[in-house]
C-alpha atoms as a PDB file:
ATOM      1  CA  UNK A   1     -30.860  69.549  95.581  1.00  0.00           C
ATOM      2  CA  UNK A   2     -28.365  69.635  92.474  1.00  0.00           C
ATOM      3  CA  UNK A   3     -24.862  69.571  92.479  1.00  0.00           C
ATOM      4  CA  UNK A   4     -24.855  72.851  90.480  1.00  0.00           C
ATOM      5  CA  UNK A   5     -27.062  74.883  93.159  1.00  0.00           C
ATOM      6  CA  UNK A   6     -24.375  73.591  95.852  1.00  0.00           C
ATOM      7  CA  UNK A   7     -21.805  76.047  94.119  1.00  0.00           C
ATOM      8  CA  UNK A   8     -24.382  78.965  92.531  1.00  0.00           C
ATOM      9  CA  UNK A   9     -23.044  81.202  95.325  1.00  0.00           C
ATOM     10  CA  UNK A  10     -20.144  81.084  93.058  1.00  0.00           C
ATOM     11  CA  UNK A  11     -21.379  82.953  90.013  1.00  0.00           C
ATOM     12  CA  UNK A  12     -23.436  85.280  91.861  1.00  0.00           C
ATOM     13  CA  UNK A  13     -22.999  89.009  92.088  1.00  0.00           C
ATOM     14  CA  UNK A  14     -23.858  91.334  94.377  1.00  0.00           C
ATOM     15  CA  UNK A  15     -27.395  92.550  94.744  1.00  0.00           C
ATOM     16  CA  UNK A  16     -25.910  96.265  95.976  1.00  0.00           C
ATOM     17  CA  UNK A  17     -24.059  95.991  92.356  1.00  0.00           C
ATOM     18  CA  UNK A  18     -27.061  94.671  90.542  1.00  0.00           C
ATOM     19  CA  UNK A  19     -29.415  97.548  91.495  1.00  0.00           C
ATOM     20  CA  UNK A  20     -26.789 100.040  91.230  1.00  0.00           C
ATOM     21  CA  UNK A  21     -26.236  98.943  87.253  1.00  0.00           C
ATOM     22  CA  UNK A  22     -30.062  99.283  86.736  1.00  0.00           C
ATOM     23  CA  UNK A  23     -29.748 102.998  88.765  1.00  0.00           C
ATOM     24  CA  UNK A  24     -26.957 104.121  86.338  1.00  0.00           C
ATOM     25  CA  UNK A  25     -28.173 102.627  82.926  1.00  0.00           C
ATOM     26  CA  UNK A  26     -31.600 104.693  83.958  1.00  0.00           C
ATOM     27  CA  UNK A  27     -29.964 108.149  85.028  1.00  0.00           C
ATOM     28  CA  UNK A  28     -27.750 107.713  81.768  1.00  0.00           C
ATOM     29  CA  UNK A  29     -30.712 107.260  79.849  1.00  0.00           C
ATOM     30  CA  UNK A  30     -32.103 110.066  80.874  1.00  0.00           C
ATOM     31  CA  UNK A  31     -29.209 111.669  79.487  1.00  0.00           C
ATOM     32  CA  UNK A  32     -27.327 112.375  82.232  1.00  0.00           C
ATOM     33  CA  UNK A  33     -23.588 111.901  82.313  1.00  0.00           C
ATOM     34  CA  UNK A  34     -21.422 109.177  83.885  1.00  0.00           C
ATOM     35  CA  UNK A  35     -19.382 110.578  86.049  1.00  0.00           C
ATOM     36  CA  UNK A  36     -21.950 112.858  87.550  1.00  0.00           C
ATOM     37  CA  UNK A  37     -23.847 109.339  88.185  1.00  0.00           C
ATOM     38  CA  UNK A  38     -21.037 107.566  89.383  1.00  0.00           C
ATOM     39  CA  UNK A  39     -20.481 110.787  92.602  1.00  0.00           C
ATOM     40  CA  UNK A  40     -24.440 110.540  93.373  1.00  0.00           C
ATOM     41  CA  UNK A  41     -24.826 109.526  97.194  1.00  0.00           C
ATOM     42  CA  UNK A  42     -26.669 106.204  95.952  1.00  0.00           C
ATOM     43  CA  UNK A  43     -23.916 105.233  93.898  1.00  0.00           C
ATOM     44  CA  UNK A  44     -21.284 105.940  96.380  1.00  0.00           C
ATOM     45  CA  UNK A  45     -23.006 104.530  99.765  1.00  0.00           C
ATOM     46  CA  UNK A  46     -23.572 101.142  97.668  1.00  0.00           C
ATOM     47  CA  UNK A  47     -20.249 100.755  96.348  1.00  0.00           C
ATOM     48  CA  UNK A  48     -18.086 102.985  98.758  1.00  0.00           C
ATOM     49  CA  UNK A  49     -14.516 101.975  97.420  1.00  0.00           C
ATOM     50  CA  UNK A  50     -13.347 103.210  94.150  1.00  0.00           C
ATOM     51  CA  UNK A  51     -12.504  99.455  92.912  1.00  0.00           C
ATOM     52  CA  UNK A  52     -15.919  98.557  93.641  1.00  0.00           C
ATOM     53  CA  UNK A  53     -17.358 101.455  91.015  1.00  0.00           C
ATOM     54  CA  UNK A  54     -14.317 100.561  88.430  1.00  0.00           C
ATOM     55  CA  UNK A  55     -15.679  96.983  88.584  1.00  0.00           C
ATOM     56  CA  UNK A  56     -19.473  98.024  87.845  1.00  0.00           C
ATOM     57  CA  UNK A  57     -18.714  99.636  84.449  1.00  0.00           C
ATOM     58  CA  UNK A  58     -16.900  96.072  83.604  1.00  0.00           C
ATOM     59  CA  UNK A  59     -20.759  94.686  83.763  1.00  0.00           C
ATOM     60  CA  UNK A  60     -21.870  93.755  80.435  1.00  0.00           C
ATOM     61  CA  UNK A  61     -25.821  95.702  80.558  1.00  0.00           C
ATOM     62  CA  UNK A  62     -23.110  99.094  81.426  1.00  0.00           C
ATOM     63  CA  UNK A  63     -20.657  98.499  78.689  1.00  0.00           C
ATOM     64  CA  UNK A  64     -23.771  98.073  76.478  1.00  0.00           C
ATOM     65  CA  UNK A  65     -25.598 100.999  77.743  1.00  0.00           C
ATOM     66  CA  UNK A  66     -22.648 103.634  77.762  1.00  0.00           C
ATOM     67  CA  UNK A  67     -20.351 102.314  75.726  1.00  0.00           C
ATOM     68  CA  UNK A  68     -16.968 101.448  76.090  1.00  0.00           C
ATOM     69  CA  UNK A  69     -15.044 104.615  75.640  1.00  0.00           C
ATOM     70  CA  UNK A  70     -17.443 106.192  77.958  1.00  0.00           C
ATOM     71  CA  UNK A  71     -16.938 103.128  80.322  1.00  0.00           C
ATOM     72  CA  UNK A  72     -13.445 103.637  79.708  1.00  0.00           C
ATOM     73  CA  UNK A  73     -13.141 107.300  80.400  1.00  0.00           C
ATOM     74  CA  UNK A  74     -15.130 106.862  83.543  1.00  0.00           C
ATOM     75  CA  UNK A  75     -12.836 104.219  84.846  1.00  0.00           C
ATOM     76  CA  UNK A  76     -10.258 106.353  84.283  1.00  0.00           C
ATOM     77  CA  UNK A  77     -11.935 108.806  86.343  1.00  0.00           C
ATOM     78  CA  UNK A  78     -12.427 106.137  89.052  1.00  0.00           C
ATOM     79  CA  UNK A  79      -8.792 105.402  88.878  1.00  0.00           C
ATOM     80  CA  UNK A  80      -8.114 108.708  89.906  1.00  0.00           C
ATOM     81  CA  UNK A  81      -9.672 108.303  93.048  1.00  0.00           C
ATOM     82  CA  UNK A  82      -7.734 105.519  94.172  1.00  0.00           C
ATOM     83  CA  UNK A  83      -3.735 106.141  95.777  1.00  0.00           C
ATOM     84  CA  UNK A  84      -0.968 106.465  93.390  1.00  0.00           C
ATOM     85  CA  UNK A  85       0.005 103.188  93.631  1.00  0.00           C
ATOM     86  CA  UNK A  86      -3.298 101.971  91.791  1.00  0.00           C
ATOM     87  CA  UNK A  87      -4.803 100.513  95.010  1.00  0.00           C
ATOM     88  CA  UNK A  88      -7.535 102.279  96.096  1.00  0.00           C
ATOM     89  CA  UNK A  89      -8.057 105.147  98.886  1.00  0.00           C
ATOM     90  CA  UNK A  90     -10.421 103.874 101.066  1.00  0.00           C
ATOM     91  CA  UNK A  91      -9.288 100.073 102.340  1.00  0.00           C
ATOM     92  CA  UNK A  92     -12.695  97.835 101.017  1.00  0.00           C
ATOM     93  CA  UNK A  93     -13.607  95.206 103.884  1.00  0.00           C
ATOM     94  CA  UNK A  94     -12.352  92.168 103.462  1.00  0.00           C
ATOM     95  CA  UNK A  95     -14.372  88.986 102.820  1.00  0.00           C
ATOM     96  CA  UNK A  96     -14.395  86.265 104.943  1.00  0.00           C
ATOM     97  CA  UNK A  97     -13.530  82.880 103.463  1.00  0.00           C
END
Protein backbone atom coordinates (compact mmCIF):
# COMPACT_ATOMS: atom_id res chain seq x y z
CA UNK A 1 0.00 0.00 0.00
CA UNK A 2 1.45 3.66 -0.61
CA UNK A 3 2.04 6.20 1.74
CA UNK A 4 -0.22 8.53 -0.32
CA UNK A 5 -3.41 6.09 -0.22
CA UNK A 6 -2.83 6.03 3.75
CA UNK A 7 -4.05 9.79 3.75
CA UNK A 8 -6.51 9.87 0.35
CA UNK A 9 -9.40 10.03 2.84
CA UNK A 10 -8.01 13.42 3.15
CA UNK A 11 -8.77 14.95 -0.22
CA UNK A 12 -11.90 13.20 -0.68
CA UNK A 13 -15.33 14.72 -0.92
CA UNK A 14 -18.45 13.59 -0.27
CA UNK A 15 -20.23 11.22 -2.58
CA UNK A 16 -23.87 12.92 -1.39
CA UNK A 17 -21.99 16.28 -2.73
CA UNK A 18 -20.55 14.66 -5.79
CA UNK A 19 -23.89 13.41 -7.20
CA UNK A 20 -25.68 16.38 -6.11
CA UNK A 21 -23.11 18.70 -8.42
CA UNK A 22 -23.80 16.32 -11.40
CA UNK A 23 -27.92 16.70 -10.41
CA UNK A 24 -27.62 20.55 -10.52
CA UNK A 25 -25.16 21.11 -13.52
CA UNK A 26 -27.95 18.74 -15.44
CA UNK A 27 -31.27 20.55 -14.22
CA UNK A 28 -29.32 23.90 -15.03
CA UNK A 29 -28.64 22.69 -18.30
CA UNK A 30 -31.80 22.07 -19.00
CA UNK A 31 -32.31 25.57 -18.38
CA UNK A 32 -33.70 25.61 -15.28
CA UNK A 33 -32.74 28.13 -12.65
CA UNK A 34 -30.50 27.83 -9.56
CA UNK A 35 -32.29 28.57 -6.90
CA UNK A 36 -35.32 26.63 -7.94
CA UNK A 37 -32.62 23.61 -8.09
CA UNK A 38 -31.02 24.34 -5.03
CA UNK A 39 -35.09 24.03 -2.93
CA UNK A 40 -35.74 20.60 -4.95
CA UNK A 41 -36.30 17.73 -2.26
CA UNK A 42 -33.07 15.92 -3.76
CA UNK A 43 -31.00 18.78 -3.24
CA UNK A 44 -32.18 19.52 0.18
CA UNK A 45 -32.41 15.79 1.74
CA UNK A 46 -28.61 15.39 0.48
CA UNK A 47 -27.27 18.45 1.80
CA UNK A 48 -29.88 19.43 4.57
CA UNK A 49 -27.92 22.46 6.16
CA UNK A 50 -27.66 25.65 4.34
CA UNK A 51 -23.63 25.65 4.71
CA UNK A 52 -23.59 22.41 3.13
CA UNK A 53 -25.48 23.91 -0.26
CA UNK A 54 -23.24 27.32 0.05
CA UNK A 55 -20.23 24.96 -0.08
CA UNK A 56 -21.48 22.98 -3.33
CA UNK A 57 -21.57 26.08 -5.58
CA UNK A 58 -17.72 26.63 -4.32
CA UNK A 59 -17.09 23.22 -6.51
CA UNK A 60 -15.16 24.00 -9.49
CA UNK A 61 -17.59 21.73 -12.39
CA UNK A 62 -20.61 24.42 -10.59
CA UNK A 63 -18.67 27.60 -10.83
CA UNK A 64 -17.93 26.45 -14.42
CA UNK A 65 -21.35 25.42 -15.26
CA UNK A 66 -23.33 28.51 -13.78
CA UNK A 67 -21.02 30.90 -13.48
CA UNK A 68 -19.85 32.86 -10.81
CA UNK A 69 -22.29 35.66 -10.44
CA UNK A 70 -24.96 33.12 -10.65
CA UNK A 71 -22.96 31.02 -8.04
CA UNK A 72 -22.68 34.12 -6.25
CA UNK A 73 -26.24 35.24 -6.23
CA UNK A 74 -27.31 31.81 -5.20
CA UNK A 75 -25.03 31.79 -2.24
CA UNK A 76 -26.39 34.76 -1.33
CA UNK A 77 -29.66 33.21 -1.41
CA UNK A 78 -28.30 30.33 0.72
CA UNK A 79 -27.01 32.83 3.15
CA UNK A 80 -30.32 33.91 3.73
CA UNK A 81 -31.36 30.80 5.04
CA UNK A 82 -28.94 30.57 7.66
CA UNK A 83 -29.50 32.79 11.36
CA UNK A 84 -28.49 36.32 11.41
CA UNK A 85 -25.44 35.72 12.84
CA UNK A 86 -24.13 33.94 9.55
CA UNK A 87 -24.23 30.45 11.15
CA UNK A 88 -26.66 28.45 9.79
CA UNK A 89 -30.40 27.47 10.93
CA UNK A 90 -30.41 24.02 11.17
CA UNK A 91 -27.23 22.75 13.55
CA UNK A 92 -25.20 20.23 10.75
CA UNK A 93 -24.00 16.96 12.70
CA UNK A 94 -20.87 17.04 13.80
CA UNK A 95 -18.02 14.80 12.58
CA UNK A 96 -16.33 12.58 14.61
CA UNK A 97 -12.55 12.86 14.74
Amino acid sequence: MAFRDLFSFLFQRPKAEERVAQYVIREHGRGRSLAAILEDKYVVNRLPSPRQRARLLDRPEVLRAVGSEGAQAAKAAVGEASGPDGSAAEQEPLEHR
